[in-house]
PDB file of N, CA and C in Angstrom:
ATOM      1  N   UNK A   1      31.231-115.433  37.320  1.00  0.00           N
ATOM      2  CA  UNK A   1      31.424-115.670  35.914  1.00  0.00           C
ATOM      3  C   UNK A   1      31.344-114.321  35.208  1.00  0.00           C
ATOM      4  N   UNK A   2      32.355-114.094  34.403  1.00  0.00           N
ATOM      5  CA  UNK A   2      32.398-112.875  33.818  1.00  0.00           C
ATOM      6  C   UNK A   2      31.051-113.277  32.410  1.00  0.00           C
ATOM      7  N   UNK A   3      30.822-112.949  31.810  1.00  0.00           N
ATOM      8  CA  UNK A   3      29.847-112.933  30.911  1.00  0.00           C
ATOM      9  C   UNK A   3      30.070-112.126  29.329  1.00  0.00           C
ATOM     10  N   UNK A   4      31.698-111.601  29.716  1.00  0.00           N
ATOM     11  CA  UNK A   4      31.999-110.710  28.622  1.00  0.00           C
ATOM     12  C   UNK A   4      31.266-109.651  28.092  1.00  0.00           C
ATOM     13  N   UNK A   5      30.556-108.995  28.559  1.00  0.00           N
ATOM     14  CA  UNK A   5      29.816-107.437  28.198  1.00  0.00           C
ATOM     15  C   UNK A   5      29.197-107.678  29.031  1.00  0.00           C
ATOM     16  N   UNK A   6      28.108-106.492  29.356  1.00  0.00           N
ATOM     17  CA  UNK A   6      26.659-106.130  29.306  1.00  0.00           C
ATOM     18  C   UNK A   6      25.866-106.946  29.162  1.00  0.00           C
ATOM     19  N   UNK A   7      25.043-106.896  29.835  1.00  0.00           N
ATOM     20  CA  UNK A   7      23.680-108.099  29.262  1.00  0.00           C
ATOM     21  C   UNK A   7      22.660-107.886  30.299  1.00  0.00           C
ATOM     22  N   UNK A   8      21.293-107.645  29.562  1.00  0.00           N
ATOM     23  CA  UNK A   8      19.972-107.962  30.558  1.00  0.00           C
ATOM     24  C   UNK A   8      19.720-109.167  31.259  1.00  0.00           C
ATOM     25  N   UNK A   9      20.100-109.931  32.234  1.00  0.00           N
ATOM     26  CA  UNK A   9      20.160-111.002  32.767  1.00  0.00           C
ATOM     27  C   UNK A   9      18.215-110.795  33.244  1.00  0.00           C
ATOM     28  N   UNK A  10      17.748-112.077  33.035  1.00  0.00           N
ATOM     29  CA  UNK A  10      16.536-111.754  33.493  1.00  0.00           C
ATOM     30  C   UNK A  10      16.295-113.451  34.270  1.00  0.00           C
ATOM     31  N   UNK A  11      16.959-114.186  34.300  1.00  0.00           N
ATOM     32  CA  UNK A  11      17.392-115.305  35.288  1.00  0.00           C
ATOM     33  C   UNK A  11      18.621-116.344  35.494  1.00  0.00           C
ATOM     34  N   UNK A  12      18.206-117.482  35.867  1.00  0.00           N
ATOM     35  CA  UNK A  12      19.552-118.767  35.525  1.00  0.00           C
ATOM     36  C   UNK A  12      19.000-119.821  35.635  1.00  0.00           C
ATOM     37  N   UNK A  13      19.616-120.846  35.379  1.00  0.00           N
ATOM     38  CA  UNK A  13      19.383-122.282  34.932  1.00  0.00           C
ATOM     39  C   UNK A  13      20.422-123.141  35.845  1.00  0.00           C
ATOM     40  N   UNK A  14      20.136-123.984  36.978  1.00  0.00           N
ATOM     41  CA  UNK A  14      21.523-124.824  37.556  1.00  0.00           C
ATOM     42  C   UNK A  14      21.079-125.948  37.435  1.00  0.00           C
ATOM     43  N   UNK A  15      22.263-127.018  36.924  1.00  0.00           N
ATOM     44  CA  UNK A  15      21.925-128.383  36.337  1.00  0.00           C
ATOM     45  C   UNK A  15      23.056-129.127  37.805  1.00  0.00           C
ATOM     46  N   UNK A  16      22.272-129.896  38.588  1.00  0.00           N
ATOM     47  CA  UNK A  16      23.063-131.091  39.556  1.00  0.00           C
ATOM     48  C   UNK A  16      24.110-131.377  38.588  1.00  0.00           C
ATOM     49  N   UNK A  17      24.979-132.268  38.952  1.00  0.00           N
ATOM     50  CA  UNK A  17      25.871-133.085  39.116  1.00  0.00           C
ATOM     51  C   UNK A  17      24.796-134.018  38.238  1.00  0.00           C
ATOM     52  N   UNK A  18      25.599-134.956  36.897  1.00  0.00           N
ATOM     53  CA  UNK A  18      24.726-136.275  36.555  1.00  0.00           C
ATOM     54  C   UNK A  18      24.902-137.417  36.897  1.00  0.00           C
ATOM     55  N   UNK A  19      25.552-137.537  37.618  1.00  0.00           N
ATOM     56  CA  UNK A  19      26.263-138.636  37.819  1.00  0.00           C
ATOM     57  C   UNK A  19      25.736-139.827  38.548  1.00  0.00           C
ATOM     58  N   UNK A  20      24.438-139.463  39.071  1.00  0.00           N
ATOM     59  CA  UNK A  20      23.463-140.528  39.704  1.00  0.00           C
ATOM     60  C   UNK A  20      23.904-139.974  41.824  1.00  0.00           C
ATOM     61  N   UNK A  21      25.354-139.040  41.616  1.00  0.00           N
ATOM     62  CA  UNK A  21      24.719-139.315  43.000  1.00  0.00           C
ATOM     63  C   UNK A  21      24.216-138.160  43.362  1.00  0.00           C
ATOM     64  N   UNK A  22      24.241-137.282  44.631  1.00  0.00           N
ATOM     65  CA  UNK A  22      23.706-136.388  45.207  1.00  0.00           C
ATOM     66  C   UNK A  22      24.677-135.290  46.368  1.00  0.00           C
ATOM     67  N   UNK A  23      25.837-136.093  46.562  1.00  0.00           N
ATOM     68  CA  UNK A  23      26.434-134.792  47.034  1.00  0.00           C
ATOM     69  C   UNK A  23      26.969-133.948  46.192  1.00  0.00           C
ATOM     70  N   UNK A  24      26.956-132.862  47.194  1.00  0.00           N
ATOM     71  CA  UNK A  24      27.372-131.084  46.361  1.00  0.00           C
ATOM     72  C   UNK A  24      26.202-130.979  45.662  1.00  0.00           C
ATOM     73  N   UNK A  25      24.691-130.828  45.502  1.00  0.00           N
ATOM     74  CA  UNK A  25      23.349-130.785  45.257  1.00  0.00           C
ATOM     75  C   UNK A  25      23.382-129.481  46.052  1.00  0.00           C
ATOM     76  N   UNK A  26      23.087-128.522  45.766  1.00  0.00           N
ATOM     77  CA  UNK A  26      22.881-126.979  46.139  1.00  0.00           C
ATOM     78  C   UNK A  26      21.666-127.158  46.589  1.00  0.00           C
ATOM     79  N   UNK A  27      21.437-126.985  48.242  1.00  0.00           N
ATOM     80  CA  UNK A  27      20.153-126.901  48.599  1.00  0.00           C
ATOM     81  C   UNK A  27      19.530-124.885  48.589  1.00  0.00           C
ATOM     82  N   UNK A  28      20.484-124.590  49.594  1.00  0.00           N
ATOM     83  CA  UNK A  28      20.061-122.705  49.583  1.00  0.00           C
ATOM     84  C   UNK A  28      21.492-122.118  48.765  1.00  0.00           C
ATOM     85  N   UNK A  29      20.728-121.065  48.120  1.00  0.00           N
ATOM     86  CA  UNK A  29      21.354-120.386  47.395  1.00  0.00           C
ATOM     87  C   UNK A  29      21.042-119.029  47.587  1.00  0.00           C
ATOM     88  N   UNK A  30      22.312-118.118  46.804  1.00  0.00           N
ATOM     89  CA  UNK A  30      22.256-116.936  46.519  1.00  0.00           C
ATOM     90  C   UNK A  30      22.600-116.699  45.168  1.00  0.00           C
ATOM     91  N   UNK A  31      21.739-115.545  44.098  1.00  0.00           N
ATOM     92  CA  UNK A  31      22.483-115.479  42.780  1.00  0.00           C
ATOM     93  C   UNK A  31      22.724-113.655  42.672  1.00  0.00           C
ATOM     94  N   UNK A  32      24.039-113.367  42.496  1.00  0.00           N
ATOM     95  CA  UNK A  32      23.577-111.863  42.407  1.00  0.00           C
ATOM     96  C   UNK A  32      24.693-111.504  41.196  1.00  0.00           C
ATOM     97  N   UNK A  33      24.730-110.161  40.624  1.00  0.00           N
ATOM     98  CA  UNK A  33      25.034-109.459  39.883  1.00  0.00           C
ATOM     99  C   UNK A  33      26.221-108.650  39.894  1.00  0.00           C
ATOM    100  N   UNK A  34      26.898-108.131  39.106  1.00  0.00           N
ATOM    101  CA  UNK A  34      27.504-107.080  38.989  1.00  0.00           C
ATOM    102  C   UNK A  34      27.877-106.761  37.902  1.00  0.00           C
ATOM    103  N   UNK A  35      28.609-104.999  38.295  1.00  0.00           N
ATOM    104  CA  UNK A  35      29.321-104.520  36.618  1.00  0.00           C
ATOM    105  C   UNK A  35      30.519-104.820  36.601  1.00  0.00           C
ATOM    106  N   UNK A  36      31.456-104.703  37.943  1.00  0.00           N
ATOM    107  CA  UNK A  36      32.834-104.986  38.355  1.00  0.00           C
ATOM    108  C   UNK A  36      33.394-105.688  38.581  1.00  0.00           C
ATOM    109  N   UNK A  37      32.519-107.321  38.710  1.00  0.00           N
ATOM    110  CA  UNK A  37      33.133-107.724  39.865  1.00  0.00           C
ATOM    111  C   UNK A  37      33.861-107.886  41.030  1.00  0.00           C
ATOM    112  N   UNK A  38      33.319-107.250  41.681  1.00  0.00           N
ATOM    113  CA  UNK A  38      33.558-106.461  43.372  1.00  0.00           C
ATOM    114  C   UNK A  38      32.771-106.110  43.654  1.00  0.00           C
ATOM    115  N   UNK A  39      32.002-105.585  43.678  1.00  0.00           N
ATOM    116  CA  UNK A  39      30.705-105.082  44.092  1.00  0.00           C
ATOM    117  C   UNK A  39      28.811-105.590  43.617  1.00  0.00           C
ATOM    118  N   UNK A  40      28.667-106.639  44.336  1.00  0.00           N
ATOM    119  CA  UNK A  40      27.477-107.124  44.040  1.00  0.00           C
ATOM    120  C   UNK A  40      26.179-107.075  44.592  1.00  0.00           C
ATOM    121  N   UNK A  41      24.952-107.096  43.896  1.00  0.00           N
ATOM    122  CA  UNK A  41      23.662-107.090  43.474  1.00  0.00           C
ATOM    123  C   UNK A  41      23.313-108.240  43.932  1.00  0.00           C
ATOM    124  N   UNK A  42      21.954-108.869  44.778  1.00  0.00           N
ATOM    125  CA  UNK A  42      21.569-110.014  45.488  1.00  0.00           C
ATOM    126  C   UNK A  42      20.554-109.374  44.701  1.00  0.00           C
ATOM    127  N   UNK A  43      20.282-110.850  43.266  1.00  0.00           N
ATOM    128  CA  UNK A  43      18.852-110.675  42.792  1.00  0.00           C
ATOM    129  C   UNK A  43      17.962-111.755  43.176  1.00  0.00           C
ATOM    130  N   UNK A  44      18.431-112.718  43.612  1.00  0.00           N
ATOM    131  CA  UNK A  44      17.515-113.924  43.863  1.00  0.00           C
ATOM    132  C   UNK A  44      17.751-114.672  45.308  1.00  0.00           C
ATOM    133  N   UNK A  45      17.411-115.359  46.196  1.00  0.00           N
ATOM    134  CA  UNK A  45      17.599-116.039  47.216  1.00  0.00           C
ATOM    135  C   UNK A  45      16.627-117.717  46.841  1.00  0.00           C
ATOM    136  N   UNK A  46      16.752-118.843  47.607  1.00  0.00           N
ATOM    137  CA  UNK A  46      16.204-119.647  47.417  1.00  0.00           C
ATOM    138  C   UNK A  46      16.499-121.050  48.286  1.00  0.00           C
ATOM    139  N   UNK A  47      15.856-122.051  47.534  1.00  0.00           N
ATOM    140  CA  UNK A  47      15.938-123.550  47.523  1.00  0.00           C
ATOM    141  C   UNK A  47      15.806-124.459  46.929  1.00  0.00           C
ATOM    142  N   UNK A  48      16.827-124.996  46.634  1.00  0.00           N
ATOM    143  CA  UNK A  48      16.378-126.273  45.261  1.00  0.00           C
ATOM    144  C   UNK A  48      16.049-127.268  45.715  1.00  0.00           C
ATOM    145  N   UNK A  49      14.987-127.984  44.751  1.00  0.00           N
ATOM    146  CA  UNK A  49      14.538-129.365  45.814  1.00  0.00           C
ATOM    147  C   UNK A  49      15.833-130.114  45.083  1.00  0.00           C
ATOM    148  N   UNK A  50      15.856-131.480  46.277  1.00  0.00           N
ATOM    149  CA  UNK A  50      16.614-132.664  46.182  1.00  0.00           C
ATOM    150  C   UNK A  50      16.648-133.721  44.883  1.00  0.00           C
ATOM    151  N   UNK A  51      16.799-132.874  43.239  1.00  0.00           N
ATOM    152  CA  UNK A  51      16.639-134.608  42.937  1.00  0.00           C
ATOM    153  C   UNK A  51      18.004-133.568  41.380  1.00  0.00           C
ATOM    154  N   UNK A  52      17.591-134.165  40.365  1.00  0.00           N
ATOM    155  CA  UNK A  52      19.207-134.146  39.674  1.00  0.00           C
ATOM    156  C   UNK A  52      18.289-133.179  38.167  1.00  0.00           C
ATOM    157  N   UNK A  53      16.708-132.857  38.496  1.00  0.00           N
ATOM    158  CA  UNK A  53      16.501-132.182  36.844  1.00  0.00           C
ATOM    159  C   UNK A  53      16.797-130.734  37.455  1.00  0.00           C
ATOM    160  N   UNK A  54      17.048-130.072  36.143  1.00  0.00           N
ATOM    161  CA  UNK A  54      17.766-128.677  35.641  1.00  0.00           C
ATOM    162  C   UNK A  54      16.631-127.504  36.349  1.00  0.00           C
ATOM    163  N   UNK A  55      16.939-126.574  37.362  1.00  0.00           N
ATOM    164  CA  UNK A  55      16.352-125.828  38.378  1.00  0.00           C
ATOM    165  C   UNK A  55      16.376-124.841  37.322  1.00  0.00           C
ATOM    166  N   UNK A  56      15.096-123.927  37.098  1.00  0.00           N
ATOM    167  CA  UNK A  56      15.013-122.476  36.419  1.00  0.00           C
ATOM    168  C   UNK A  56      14.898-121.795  37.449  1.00  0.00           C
ATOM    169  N   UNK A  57      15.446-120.040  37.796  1.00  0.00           N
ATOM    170  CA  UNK A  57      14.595-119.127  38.543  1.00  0.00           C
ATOM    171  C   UNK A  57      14.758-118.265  37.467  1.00  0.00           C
ATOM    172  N   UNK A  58      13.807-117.520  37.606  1.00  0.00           N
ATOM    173  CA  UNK A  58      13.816-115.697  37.048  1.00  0.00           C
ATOM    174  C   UNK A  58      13.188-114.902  37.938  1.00  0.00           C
ATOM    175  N   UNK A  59      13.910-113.670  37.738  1.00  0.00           N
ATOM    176  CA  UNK A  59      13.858-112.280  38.271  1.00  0.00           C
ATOM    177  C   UNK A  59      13.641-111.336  37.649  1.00  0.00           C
ATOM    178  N   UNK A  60      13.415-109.817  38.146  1.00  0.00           N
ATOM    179  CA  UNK A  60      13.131-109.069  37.117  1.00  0.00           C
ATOM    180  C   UNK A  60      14.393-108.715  36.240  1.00  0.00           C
ATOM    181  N   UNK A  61      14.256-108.375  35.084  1.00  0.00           N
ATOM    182  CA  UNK A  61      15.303-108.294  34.405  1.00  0.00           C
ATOM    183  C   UNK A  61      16.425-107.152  35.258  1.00  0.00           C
ATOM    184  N   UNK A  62      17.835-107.000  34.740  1.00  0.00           N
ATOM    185  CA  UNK A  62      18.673-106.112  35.442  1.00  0.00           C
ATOM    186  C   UNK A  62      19.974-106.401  34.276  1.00  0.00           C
ATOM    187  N   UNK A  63      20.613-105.165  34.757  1.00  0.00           N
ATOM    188  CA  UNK A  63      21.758-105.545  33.501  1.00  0.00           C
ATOM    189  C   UNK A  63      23.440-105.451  33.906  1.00  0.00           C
ATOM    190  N   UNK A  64      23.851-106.636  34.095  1.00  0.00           N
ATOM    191  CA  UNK A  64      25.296-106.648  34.531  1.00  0.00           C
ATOM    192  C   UNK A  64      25.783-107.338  33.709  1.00  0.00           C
ATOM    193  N   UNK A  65      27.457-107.143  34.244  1.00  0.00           N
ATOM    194  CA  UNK A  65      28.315-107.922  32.991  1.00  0.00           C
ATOM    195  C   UNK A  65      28.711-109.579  33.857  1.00  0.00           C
ATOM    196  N   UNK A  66      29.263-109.612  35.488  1.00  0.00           N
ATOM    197  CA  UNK A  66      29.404-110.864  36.175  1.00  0.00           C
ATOM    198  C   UNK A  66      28.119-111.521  37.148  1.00  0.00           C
ATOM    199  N   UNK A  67      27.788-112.544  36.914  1.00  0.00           N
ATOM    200  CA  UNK A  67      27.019-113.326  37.444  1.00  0.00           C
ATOM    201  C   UNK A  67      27.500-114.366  38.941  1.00  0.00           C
ATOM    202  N   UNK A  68      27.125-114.411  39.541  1.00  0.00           N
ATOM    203  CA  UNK A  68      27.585-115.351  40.831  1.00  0.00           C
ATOM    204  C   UNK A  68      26.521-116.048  41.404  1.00  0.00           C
ATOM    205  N   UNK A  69      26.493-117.288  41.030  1.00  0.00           N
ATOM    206  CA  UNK A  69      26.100-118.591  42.019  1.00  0.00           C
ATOM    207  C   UNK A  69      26.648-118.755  43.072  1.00  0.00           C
ATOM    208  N   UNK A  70      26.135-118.355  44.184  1.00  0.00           N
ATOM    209  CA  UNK A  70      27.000-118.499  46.143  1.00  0.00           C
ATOM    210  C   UNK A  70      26.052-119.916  46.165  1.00  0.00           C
ATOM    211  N   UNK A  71      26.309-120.979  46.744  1.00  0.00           N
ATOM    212  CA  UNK A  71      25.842-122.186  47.614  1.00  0.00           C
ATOM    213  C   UNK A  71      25.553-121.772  48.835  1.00  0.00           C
ATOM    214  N   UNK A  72      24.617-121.677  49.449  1.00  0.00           N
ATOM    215  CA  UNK A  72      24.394-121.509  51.369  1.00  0.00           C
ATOM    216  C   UNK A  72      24.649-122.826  51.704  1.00  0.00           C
ATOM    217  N   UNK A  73      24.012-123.667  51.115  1.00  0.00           N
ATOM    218  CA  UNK A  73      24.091-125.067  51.830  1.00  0.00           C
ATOM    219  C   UNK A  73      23.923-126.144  50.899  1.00  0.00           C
ATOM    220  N   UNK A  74      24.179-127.515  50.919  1.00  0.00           N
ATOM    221  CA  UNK A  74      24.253-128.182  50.169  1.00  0.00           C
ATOM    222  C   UNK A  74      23.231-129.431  51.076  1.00  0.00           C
ATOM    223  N   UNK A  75      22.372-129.841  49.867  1.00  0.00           N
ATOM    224  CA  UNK A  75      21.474-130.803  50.404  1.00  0.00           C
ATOM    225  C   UNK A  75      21.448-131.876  51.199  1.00  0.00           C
ATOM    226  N   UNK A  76      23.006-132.654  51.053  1.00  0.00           N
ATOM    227  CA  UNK A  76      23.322-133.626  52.366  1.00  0.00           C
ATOM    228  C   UNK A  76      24.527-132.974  53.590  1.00  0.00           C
ATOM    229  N   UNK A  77      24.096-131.689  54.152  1.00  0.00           N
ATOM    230  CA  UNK A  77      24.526-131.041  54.715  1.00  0.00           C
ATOM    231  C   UNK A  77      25.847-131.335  54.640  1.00  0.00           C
ATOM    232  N   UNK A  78      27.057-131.750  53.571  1.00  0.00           N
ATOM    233  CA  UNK A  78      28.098-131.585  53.529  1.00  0.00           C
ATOM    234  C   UNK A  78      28.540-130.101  53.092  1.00  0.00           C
ATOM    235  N   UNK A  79      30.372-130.025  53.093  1.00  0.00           N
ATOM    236  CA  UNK A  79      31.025-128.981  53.282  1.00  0.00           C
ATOM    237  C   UNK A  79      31.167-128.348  51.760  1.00  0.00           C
ATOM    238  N   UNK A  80      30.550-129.261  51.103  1.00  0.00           N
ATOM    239  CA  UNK A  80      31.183-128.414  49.429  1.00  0.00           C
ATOM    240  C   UNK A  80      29.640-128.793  48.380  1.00  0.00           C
ATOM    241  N   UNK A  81      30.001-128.163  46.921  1.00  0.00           N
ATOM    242  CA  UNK A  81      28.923-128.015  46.578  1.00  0.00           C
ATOM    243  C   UNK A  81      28.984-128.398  44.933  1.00  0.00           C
ATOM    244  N   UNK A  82      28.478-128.880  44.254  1.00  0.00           N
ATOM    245  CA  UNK A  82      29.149-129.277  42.593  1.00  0.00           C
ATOM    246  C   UNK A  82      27.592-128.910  41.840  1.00  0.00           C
ATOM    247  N   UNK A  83      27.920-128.388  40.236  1.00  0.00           N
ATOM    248  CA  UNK A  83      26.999-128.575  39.807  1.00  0.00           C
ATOM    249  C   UNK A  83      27.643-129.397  38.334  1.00  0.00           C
ATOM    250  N   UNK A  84      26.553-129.373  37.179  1.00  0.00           N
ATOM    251  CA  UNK A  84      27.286-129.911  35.774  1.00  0.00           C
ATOM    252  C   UNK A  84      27.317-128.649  35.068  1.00  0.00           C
ATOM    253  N   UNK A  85      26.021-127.997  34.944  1.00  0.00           N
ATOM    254  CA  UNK A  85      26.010-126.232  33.874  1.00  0.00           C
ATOM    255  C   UNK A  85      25.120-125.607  35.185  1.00  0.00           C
ATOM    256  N   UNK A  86      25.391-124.018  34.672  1.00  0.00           N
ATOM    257  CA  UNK A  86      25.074-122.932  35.124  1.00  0.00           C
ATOM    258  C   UNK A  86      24.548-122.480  33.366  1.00  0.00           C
ATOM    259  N   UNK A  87      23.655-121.650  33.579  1.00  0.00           N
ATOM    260  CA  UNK A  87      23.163-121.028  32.147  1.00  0.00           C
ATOM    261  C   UNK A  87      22.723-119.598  32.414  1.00  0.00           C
ATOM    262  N   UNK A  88      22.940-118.919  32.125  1.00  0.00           N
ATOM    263  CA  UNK A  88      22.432-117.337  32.824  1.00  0.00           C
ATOM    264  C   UNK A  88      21.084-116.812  31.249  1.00  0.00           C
ATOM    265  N   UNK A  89      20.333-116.882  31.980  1.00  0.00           N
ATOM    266  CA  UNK A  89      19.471-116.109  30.803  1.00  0.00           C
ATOM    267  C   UNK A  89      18.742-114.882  30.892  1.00  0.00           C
ATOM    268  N   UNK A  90      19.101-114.301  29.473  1.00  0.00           N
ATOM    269  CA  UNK A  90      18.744-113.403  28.994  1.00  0.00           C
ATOM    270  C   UNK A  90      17.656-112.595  28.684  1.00  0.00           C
ATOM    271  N   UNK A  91      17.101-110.920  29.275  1.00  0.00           N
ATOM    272  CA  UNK A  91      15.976-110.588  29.494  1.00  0.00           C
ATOM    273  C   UNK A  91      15.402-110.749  27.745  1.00  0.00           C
ATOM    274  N   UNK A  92      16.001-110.114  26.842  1.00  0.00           N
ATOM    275  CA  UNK A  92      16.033-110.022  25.132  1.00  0.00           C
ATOM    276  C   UNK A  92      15.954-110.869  24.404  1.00  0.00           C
ATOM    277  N   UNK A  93      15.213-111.663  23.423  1.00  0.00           N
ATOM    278  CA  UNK A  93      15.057-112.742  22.679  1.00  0.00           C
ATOM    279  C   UNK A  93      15.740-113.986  23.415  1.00  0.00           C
ATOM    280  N   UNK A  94      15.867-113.779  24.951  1.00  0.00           N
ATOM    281  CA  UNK A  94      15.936-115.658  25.149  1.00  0.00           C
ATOM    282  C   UNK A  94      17.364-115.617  25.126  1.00  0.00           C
ATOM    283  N   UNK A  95      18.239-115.237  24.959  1.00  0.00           N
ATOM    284  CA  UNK A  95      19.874-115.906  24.578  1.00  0.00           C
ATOM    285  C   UNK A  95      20.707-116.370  25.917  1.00  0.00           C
ATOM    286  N   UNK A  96      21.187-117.184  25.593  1.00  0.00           N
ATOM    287  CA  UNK A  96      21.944-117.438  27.214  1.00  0.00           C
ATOM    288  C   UNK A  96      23.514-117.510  27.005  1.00  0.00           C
ATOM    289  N   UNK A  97      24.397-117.373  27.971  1.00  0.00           N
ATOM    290  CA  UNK A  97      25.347-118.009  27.895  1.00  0.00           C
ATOM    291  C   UNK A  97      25.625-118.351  28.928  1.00  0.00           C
ATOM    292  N   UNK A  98      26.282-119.659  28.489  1.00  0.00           N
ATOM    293  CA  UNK A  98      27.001-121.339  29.046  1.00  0.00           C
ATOM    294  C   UNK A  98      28.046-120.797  30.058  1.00  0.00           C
ATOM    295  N   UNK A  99      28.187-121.244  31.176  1.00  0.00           N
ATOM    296  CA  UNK A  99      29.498-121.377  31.880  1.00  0.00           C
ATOM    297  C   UNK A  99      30.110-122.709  30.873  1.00  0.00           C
ATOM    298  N   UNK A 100      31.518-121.989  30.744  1.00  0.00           N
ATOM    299  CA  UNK A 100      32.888-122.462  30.192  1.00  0.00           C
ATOM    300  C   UNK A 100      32.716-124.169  31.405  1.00  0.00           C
TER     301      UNK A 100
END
């Protein structure tokens, strides 16, 4: 996700799928950074537990302009991965912006 400028990213926000069911539920993840997109920054690694409320991580702050959510695996070990929002937030008064 391009992010349109610069920005202190200091975490993200991933919201399941609402839909009541559970595939494409992002079990391991990767979230990393960049200025170019091409060349990226691994700021976070992880695991989301299994159920459908809105996952926070934060990291130390860092400042890029594209953001990337990678899926490692998806919780009912299927081949693909869905969410509803992505929210990238901001090290500076809190501000986020929305994936389109």
């Amino acid at each position: 996700m391009d992010t349109d400028g610069r920005h202190r990213i200091a975490g993200f926000r991933y919201l399941p799928r609402q839909d009541g069911g559970s595939n494409g539920h992002v079990r391991q993840y990767e979230f990393a950074v960049s200025d170019d997109g091409r060349n990226w920054h691994t700021v976070a690694t992880g695991s989301f537990a299994s159920d459908q409320t809105e996952k926070e991580v934060t990291f130390p702050a860092t400042t890029a302009r594209h953001v990337r959510l990678r899926a490692l695996s998806a919780v009912d070990g299927g081949p693909f991965t869905s969410m509803a929002e992505l929210t990238v937030l901001e090290a500076a008064a809190g501000n986020k912006h929305r994936a389109p």
